[in-house]
PDB file of N, CA and C in Angstrom:
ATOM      1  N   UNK A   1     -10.631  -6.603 -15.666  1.00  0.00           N
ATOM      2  CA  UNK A   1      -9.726  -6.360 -14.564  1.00  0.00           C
ATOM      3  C   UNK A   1      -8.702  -7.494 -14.513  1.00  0.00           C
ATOM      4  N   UNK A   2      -7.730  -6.910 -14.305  1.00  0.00           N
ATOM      5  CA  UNK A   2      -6.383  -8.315 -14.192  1.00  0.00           C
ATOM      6  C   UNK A   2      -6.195  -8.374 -12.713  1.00  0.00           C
ATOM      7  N   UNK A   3      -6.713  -9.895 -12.618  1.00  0.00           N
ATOM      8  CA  UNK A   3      -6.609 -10.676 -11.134  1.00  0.00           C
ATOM      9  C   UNK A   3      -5.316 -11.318 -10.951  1.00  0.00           C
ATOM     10  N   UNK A   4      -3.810 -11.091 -11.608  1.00  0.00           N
ATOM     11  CA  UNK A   4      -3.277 -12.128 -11.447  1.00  0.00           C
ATOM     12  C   UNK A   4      -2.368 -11.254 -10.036  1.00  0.00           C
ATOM     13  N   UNK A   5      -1.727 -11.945  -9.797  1.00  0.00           N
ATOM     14  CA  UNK A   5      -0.759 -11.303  -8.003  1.00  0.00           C
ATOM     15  C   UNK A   5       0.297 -10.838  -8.325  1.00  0.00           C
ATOM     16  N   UNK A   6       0.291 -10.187  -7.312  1.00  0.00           N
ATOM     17  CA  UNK A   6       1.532  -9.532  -7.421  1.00  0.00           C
ATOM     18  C   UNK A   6       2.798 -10.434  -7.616  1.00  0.00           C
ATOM     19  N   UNK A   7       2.829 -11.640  -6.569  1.00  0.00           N
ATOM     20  CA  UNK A   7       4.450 -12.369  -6.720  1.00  0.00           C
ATOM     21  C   UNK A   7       4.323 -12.789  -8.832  1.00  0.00           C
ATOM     22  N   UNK A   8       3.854 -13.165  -9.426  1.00  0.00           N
ATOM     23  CA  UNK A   8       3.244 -13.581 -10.430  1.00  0.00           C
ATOM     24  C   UNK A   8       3.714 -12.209 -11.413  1.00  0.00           C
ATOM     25  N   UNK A   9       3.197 -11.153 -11.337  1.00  0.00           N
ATOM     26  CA  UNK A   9       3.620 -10.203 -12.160  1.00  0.00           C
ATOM     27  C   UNK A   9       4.904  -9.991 -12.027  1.00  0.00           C
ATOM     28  N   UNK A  10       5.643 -10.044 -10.861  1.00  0.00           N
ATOM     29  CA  UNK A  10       6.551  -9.501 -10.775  1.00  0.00           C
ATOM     30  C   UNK A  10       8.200 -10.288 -11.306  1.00  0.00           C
ATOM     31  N   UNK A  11       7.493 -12.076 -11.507  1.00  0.00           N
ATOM     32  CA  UNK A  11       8.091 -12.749 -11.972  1.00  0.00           C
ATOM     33  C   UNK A  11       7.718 -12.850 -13.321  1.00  0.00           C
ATOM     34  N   UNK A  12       6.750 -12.236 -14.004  1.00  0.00           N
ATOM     35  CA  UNK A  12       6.757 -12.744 -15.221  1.00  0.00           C
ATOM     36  C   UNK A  12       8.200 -11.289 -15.733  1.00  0.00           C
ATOM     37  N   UNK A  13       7.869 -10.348 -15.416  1.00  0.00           N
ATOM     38  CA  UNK A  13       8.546  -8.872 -15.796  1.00  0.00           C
ATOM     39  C   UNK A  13      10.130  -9.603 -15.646  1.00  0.00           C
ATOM     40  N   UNK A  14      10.585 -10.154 -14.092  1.00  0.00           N
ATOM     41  CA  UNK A  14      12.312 -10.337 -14.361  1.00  0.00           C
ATOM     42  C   UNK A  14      12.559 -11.375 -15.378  1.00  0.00           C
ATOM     43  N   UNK A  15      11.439 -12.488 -15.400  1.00  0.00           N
ATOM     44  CA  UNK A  15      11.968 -13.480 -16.620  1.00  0.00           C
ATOM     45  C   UNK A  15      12.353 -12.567 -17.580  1.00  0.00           C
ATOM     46  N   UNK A  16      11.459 -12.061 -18.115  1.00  0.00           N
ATOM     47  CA  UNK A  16      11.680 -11.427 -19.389  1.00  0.00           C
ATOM     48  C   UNK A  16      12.706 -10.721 -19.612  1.00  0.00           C
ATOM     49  N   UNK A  17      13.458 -10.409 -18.679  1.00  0.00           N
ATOM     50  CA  UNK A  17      14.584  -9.228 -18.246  1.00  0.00           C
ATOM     51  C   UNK A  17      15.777 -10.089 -18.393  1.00  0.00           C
ATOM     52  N   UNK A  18      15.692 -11.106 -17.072  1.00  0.00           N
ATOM     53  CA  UNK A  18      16.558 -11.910 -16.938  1.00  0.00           C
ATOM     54  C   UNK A  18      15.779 -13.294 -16.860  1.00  0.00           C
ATOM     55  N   UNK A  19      16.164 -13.986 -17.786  1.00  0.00           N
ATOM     56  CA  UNK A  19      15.763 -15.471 -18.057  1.00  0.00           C
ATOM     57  C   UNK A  19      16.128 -16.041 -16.893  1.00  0.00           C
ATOM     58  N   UNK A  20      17.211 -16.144 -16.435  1.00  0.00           N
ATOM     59  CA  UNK A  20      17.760 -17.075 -15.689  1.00  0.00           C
ATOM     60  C   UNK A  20      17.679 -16.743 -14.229  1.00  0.00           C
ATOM     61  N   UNK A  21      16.488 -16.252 -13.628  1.00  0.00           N
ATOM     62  CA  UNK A  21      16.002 -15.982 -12.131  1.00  0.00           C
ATOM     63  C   UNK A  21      14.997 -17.046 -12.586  1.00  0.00           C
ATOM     64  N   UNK A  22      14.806 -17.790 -11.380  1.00  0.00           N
ATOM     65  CA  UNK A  22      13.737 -18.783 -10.701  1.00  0.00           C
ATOM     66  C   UNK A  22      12.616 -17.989  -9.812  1.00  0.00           C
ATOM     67  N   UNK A  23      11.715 -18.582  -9.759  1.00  0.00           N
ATOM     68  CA  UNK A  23      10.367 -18.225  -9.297  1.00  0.00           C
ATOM     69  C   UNK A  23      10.651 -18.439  -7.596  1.00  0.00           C
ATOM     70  N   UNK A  24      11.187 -19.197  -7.128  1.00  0.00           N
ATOM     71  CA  UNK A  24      11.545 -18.716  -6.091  1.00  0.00           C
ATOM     72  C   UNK A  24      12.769 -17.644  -5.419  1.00  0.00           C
ATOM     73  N   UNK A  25      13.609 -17.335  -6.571  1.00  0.00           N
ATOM     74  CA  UNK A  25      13.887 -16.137  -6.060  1.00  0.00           C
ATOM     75  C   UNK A  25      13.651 -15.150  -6.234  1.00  0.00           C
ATOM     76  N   UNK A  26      12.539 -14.938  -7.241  1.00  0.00           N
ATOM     77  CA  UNK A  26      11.582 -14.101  -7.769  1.00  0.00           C
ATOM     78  C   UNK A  26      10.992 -13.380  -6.212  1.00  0.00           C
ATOM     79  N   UNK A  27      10.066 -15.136  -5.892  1.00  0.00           N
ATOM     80  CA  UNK A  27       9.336 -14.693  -4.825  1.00  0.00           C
ATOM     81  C   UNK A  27      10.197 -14.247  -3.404  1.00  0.00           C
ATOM     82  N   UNK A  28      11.434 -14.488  -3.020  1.00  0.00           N
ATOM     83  CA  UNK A  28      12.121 -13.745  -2.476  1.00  0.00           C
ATOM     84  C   UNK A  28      12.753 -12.394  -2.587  1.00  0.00           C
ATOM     85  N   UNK A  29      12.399 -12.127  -3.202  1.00  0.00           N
ATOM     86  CA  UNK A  29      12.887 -10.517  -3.773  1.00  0.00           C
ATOM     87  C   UNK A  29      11.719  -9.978  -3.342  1.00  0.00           C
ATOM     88  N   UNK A  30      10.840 -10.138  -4.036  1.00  0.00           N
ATOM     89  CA  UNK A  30       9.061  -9.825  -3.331  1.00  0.00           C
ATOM     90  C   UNK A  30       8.999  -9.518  -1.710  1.00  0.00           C
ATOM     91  N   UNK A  31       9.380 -10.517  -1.410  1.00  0.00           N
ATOM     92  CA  UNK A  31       9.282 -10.658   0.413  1.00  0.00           C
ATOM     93  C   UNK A  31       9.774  -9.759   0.994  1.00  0.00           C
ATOM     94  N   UNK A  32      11.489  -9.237   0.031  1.00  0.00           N
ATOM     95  CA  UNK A  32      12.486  -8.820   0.979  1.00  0.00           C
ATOM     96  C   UNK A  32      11.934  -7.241   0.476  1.00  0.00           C
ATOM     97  N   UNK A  33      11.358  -7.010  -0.729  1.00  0.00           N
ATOM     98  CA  UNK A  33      11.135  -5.730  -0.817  1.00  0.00           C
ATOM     99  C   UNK A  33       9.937  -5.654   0.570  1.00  0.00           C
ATOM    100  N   UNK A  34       8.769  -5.986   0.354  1.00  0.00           N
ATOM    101  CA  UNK A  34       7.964  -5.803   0.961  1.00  0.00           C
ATOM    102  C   UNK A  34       8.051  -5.704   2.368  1.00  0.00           C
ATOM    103  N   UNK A  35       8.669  -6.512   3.102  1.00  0.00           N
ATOM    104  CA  UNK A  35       9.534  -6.458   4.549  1.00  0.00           C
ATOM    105  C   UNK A  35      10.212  -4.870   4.634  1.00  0.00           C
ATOM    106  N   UNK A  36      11.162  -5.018   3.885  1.00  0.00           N
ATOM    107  CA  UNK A  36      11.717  -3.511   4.054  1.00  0.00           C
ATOM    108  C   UNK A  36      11.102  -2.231   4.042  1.00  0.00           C
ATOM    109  N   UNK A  37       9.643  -2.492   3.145  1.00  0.00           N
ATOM    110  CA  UNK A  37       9.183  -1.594   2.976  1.00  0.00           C
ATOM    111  C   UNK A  37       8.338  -1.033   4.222  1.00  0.00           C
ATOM    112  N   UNK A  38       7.985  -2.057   4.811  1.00  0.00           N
ATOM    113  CA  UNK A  38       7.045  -2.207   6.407  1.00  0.00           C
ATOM    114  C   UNK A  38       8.157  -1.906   7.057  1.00  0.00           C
ATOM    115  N   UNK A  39       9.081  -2.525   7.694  1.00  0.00           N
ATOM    116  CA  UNK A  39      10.235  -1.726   8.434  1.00  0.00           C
ATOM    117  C   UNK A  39      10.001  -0.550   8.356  1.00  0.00           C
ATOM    118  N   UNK A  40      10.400   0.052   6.907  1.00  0.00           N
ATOM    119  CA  UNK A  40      10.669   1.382   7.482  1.00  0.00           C
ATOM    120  C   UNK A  40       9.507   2.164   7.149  1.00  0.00           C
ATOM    121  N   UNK A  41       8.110   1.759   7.264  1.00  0.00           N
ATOM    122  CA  UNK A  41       7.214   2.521   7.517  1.00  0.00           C
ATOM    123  C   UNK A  41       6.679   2.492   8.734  1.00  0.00           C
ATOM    124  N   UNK A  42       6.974   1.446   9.907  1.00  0.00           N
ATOM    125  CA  UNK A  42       6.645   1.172  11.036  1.00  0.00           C
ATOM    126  C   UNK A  42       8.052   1.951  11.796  1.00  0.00           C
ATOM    127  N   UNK A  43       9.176   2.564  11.517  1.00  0.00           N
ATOM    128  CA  UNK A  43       9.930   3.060  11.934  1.00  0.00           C
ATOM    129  C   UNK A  43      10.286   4.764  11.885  1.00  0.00           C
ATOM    130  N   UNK A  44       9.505   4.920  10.547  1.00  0.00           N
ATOM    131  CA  UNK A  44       9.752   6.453  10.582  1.00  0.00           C
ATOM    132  C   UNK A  44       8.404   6.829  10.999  1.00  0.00           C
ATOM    133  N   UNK A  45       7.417   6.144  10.403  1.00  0.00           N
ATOM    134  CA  UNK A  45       6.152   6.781  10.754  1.00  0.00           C
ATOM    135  C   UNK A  45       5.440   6.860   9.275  1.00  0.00           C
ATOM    136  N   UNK A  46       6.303   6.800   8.351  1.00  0.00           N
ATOM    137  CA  UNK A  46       6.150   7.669   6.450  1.00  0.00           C
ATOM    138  C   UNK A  46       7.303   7.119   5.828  1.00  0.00           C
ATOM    139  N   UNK A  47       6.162   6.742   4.336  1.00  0.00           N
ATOM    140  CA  UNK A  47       7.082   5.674   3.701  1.00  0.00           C
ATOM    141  C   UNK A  47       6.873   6.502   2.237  1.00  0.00           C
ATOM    142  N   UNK A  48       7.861   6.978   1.758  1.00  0.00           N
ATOM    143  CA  UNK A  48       7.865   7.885   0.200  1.00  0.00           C
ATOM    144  C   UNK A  48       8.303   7.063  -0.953  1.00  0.00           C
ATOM    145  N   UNK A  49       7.626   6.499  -2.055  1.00  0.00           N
ATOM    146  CA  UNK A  49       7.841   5.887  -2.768  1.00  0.00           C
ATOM    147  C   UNK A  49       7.595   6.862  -4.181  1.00  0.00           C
ATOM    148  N   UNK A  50       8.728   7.164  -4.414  1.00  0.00           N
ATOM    149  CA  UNK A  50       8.829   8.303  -5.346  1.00  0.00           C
ATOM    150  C   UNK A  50       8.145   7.714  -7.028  1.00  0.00           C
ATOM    151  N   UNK A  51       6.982   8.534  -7.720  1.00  0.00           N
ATOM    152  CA  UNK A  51       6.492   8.482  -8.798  1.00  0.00           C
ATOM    153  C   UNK A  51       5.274   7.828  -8.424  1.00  0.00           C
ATOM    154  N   UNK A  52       4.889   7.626  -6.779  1.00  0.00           N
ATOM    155  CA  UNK A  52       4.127   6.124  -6.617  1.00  0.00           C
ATOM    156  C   UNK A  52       3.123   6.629  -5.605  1.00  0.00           C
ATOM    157  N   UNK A  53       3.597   7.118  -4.516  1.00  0.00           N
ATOM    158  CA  UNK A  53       2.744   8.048  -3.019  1.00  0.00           C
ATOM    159  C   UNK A  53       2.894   7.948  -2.016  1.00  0.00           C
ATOM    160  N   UNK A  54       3.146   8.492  -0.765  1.00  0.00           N
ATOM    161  CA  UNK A  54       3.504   8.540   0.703  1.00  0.00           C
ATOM    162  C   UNK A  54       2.004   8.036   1.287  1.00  0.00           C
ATOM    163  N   UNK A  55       2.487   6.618   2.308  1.00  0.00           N
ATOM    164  CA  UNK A  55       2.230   5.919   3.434  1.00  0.00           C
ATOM    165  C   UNK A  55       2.736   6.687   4.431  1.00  0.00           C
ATOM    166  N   UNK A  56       1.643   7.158   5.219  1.00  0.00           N
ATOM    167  CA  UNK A  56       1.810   7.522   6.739  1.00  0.00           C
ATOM    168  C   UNK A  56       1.252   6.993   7.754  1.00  0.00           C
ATOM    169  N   UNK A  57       1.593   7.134   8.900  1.00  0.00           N
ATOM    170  CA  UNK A  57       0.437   6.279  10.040  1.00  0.00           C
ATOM    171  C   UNK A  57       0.279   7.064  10.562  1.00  0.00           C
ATOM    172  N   UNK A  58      -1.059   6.989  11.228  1.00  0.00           N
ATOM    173  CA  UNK A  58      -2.227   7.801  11.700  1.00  0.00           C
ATOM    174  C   UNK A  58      -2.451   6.984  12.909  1.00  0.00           C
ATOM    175  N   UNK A  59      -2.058   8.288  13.646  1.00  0.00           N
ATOM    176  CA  UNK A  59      -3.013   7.659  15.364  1.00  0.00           C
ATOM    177  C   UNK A  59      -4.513   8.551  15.571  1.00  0.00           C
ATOM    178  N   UNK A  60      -5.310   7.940  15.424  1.00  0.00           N
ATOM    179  CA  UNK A  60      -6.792   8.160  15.863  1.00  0.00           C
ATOM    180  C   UNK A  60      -6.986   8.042  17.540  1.00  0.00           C
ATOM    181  N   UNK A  61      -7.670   8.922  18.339  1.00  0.00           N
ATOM    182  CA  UNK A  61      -7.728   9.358  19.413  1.00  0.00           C
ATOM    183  C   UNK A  61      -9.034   8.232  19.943  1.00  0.00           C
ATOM    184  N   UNK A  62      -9.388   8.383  20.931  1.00  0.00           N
ATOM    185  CA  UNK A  62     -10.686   7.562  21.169  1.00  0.00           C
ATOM    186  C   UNK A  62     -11.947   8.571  21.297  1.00  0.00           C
ATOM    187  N   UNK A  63     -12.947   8.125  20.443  1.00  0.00           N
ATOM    188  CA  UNK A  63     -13.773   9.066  20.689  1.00  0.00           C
ATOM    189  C   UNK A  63     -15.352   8.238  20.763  1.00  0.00           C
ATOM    190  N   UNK A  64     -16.111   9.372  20.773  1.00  0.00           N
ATOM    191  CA  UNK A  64     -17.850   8.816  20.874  1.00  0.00           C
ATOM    192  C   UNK A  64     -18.202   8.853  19.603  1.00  0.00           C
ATOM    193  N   UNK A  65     -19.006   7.939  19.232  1.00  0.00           N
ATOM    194  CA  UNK A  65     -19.430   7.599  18.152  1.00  0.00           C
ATOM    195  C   UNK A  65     -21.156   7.246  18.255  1.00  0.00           C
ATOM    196  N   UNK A  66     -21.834   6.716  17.240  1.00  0.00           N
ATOM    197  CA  UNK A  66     -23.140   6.389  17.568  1.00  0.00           C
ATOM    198  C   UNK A  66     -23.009   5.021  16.784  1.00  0.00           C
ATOM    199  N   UNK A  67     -24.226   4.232  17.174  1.00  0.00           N
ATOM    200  CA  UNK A  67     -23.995   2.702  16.815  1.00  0.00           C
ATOM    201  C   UNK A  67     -25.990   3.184  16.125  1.00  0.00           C
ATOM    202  N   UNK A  68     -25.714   3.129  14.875  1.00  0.00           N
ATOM    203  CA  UNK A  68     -27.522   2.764  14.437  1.00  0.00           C
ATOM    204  C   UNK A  68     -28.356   1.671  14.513  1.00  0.00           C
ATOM    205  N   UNK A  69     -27.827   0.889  14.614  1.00  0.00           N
ATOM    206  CA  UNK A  69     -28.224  -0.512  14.755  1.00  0.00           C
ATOM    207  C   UNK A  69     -28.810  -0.334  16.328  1.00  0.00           C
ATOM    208  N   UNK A  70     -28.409   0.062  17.263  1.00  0.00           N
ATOM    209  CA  UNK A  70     -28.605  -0.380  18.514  1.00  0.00           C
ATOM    210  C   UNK A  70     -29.467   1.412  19.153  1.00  0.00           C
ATOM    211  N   UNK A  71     -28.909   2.071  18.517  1.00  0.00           N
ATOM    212  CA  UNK A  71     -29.793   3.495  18.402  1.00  0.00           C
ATOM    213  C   UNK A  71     -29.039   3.962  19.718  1.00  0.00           C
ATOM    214  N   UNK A  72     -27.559   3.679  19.940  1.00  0.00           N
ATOM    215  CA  UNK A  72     -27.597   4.363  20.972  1.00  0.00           C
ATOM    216  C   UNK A  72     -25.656   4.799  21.042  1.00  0.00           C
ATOM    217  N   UNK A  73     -25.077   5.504  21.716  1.00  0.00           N
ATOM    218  CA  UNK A  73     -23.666   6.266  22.066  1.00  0.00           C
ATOM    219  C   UNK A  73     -22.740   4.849  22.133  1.00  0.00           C
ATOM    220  N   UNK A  74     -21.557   4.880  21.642  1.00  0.00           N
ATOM    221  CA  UNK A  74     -20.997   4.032  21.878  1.00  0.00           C
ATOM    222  C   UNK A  74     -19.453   4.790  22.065  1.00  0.00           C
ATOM    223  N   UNK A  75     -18.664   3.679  22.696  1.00  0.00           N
ATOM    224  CA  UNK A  75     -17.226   4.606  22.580  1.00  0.00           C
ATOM    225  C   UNK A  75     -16.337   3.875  20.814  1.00  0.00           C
ATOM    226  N   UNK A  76     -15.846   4.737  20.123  1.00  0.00           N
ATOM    227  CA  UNK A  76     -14.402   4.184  19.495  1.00  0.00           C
ATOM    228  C   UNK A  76     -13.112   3.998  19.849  1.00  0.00           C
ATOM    229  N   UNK A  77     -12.697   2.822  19.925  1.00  0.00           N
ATOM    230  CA  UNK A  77     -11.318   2.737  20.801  1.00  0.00           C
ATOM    231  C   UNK A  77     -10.617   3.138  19.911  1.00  0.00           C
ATOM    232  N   UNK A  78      -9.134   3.745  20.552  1.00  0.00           N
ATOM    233  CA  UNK A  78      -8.196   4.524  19.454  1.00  0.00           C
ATOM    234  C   UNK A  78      -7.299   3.182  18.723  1.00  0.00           C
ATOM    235  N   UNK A  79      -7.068   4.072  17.868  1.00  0.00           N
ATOM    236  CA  UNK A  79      -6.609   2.736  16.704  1.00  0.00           C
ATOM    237  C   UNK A  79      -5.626   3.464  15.349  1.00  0.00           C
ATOM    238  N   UNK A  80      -4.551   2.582  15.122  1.00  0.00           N
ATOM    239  CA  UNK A  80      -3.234   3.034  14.338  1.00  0.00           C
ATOM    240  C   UNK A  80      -4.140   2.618  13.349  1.00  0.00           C
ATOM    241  N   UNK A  81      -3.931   4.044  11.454  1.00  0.00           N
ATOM    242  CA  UNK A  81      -4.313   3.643  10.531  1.00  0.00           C
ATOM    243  C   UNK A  81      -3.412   3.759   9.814  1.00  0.00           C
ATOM    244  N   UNK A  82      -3.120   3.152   8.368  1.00  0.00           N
ATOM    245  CA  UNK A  82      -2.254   3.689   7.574  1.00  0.00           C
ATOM    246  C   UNK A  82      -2.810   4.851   6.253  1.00  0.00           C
ATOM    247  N   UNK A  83      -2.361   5.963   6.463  1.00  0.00           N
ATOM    248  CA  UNK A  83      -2.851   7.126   4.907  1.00  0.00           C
ATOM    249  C   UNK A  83      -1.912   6.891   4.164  1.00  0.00           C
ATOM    250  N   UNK A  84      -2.600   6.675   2.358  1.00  0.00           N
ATOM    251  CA  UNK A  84      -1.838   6.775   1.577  1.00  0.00           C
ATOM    252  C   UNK A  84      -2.187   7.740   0.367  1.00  0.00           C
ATOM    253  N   UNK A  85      -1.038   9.078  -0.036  1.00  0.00           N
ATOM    254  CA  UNK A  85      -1.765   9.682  -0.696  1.00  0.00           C
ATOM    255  C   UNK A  85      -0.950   9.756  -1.920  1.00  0.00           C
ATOM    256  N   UNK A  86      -1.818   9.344  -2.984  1.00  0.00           N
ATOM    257  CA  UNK A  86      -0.915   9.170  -4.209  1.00  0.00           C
ATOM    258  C   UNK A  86      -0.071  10.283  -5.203  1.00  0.00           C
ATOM    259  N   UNK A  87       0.638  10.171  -5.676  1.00  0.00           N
ATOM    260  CA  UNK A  87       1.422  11.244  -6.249  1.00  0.00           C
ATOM    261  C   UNK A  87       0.916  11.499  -7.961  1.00  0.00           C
ATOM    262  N   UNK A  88       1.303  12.621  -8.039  1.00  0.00           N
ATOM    263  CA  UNK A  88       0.902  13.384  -9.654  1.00  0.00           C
ATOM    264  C   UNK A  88       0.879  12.556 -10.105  1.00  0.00           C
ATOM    265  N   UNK A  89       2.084  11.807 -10.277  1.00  0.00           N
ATOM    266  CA  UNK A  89       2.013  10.848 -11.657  1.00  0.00           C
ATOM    267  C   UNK A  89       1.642   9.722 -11.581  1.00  0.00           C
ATOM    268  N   UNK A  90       1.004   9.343 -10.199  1.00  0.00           N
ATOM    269  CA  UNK A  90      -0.011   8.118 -10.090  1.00  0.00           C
ATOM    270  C   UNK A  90      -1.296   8.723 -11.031  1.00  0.00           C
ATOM    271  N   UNK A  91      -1.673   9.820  -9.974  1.00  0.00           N
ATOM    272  CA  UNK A  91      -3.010  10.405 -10.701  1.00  0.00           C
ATOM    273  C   UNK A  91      -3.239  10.349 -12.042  1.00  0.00           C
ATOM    274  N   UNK A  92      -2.550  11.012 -13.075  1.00  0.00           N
ATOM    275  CA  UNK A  92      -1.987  11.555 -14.226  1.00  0.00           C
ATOM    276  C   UNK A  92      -1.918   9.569 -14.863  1.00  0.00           C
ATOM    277  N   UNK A  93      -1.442   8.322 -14.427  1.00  0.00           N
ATOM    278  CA  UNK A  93      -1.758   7.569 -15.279  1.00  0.00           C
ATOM    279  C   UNK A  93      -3.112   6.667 -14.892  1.00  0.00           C
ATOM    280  N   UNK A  94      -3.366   7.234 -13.729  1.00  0.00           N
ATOM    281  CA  UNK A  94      -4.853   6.474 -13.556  1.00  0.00           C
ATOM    282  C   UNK A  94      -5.810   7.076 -14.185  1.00  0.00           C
ATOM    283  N   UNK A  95      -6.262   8.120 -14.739  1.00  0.00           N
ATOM    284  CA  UNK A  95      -7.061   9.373 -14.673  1.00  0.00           C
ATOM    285  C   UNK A  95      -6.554  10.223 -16.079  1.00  0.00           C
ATOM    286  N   UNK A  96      -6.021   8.890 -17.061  1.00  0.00           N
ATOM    287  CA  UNK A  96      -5.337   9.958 -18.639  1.00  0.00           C
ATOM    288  C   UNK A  96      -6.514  11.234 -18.988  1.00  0.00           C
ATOM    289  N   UNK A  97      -7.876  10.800 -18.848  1.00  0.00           N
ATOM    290  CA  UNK A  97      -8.615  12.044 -19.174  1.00  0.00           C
ATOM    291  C   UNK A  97      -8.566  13.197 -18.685  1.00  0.00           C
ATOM    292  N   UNK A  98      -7.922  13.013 -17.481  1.00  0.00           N
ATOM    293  CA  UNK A  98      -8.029  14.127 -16.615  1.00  0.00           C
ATOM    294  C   UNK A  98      -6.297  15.623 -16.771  1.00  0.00           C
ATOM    295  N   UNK A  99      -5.862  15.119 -17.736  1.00  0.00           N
ATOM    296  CA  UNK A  99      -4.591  15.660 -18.163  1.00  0.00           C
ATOM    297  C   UNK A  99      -4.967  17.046 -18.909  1.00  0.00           C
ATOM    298  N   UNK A 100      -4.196  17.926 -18.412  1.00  0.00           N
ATOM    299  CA  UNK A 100      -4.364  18.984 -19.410  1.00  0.00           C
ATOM    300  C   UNK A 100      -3.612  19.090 -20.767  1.00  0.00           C
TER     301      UNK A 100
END
């Protein structure tokens, strides 16, 4: 498994592209994508990243739940989630066996 980070990959890829970007504006490009990308998923609601998969947010209601530990009803407080569901051609390169 490759542990290295994201700011890290993403600077080794522009060196190679463009020599002459620095690692800190590497890592600013990083930021400003990632910022933007939260913006406007905290603004529309759904974030479409084409070839890649739609981020949506999910409001969960409050409901009853059971706690096993304690053997007894508890409440779930409602709570914002984010769904992300990946697209064909995520699938299709995670999953090459699975290609017809």
């Amino acid at each position: 498994m490759n542990k290295i980070g994201l700011r890290k990959q993403v600077y080794t890829i522009l060196k190679k592209k463009t020599p002459k970007i620095t690692k800190t504006t590497s890592d600013e490009l990083v930021d400003i994508m990632l910022d933007t990308m939260l913006d406007a998923l905290i603004s529309t609601q759904r974030l479409s990243i084409r070839h890649f998969g739609i981020f949506e947010i999910k409001h969960c209601k409050e409901r009853l739940g059971w706690n096993p530990v304690k053997s007894e009803h508890m409440t779930i407080k409602r709570r914002t989630r984010i769904k992300f569901k990946p697209s064909v051609e995520l699938l299709a390169r995670i999953n090459p066996e699975n290609q017809k």
